[in-house]
Protein backbone atom coordinates (compact mmCIF):
# COMPACT_ATOMS: atom_id res chain seq x y z
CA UNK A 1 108.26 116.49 77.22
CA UNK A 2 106.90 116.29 73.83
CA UNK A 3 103.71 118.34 72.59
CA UNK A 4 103.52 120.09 76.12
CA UNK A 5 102.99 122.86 74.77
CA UNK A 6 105.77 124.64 75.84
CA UNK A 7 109.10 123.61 74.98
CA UNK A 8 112.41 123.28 77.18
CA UNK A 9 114.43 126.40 76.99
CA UNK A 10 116.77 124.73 74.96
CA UNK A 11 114.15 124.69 71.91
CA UNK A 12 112.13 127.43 71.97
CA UNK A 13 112.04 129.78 69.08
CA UNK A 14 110.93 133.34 69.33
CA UNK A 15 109.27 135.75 67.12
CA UNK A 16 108.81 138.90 68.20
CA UNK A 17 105.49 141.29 67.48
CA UNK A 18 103.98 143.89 69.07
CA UNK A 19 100.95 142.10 71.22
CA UNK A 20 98.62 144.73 71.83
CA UNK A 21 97.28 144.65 75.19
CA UNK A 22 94.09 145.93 76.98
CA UNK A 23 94.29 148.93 79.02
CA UNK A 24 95.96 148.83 82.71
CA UNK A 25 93.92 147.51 85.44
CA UNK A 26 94.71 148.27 89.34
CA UNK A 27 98.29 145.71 89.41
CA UNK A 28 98.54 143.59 92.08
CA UNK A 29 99.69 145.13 95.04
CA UNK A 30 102.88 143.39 96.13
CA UNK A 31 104.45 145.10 99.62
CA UNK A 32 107.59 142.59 99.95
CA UNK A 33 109.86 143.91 97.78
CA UNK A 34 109.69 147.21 95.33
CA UNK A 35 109.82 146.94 91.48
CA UNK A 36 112.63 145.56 89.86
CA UNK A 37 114.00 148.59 87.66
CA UNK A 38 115.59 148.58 83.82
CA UNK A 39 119.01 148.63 84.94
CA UNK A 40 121.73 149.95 82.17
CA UNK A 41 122.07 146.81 80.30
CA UNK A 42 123.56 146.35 76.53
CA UNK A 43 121.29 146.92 73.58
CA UNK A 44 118.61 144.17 72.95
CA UNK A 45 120.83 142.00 70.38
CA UNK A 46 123.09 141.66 73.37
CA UNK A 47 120.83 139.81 75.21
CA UNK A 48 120.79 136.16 75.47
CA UNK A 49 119.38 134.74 78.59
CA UNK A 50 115.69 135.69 79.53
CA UNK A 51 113.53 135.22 82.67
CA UNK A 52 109.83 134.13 81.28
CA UNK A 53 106.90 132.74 82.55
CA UNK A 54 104.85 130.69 79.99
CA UNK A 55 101.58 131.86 80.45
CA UNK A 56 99.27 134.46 77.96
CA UNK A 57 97.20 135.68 81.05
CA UNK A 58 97.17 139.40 81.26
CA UNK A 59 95.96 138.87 85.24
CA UNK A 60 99.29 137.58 85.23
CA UNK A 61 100.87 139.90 83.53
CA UNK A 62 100.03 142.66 85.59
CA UNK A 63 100.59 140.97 88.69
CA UNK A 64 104.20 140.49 87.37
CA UNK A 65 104.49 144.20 85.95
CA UNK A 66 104.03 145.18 89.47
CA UNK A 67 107.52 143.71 90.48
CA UNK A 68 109.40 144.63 86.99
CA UNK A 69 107.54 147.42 85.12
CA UNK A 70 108.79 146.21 81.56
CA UNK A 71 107.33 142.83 81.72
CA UNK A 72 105.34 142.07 78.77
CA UNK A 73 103.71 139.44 76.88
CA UNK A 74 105.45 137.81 73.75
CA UNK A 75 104.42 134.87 71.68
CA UNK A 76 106.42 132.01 69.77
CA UNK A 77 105.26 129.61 67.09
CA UNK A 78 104.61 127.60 70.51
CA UNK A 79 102.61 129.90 72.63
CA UNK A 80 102.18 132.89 74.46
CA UNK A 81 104.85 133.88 77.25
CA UNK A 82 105.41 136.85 79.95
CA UNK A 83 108.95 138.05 79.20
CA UNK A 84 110.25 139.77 82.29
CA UNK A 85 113.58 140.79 81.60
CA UNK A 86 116.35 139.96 79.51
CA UNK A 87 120.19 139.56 80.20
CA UNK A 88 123.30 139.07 78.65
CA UNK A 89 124.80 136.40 81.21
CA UNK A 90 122.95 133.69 82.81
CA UNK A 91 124.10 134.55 86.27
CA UNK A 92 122.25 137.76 85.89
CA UNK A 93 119.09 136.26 85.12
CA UNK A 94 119.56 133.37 87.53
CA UNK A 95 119.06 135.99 90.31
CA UNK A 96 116.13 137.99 88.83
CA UNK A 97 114.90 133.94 88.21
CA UNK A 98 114.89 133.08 91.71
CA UNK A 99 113.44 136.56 92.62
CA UNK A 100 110.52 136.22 90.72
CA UNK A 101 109.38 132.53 91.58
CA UNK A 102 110.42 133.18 95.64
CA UNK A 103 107.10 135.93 94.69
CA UNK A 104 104.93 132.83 93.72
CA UNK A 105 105.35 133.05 89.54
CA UNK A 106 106.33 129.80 87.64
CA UNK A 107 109.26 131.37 85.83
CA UNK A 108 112.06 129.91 84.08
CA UNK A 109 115.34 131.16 82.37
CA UNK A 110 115.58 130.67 78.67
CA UNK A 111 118.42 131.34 76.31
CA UNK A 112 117.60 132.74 72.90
């Protein structure tokens, strides 16, 4: 779709910065399933395939660090985005994919 706003994940570009973020609220209490840990993946250059949501909304944010811990906002020439983890096979991030929107968020995998 052109000028959407957000691109397909076969476009997007990414530019990493530190986003500084206000302090932690209460997250959202979610009692279905328990956080989604850093497991031992590769160093970050070995990463590829990442499970986002493209939204800048810290609500959301924290409703999403409440499943993985190490979600965070990034943004792109082309918005701002919750990254929620990063992988370096798209099966991988498939699963944490279909984890995350079965819990309600609007979250796609994109390969960088």
């Amino acid at each position: 779709m052109p000028n959407s706003g957000f691109p397909n994940s076969n476009s997007i570009e990414i530019v990493r910065s530190p986003q500084p973020l206000p302090p932690q609220i209460q997250p959202y209490p979610n009692q279905a399933m328990p956080p989604i840990a850093a497991q031992n993946l590769p160093n970050s250059a070995q990463l590829r395939y990442f499970v986002i949501i493209p939204t800048g909304l810290v609500s959301e944010l924290q409703r999403v660090q409440a499943i993985a811990p190490n979600a965070q906002l990034r943004s792109s020439y082309r918005g701002t985005y919750i990254e929620v983890q990063g992988y370096p096979d798209r099966p991988s991030a498939d699963t944490l994919n279909s984890t995350i929107r079965r819990q309600g968020f609007d979250s796609r995998v994109a390969f960088f």
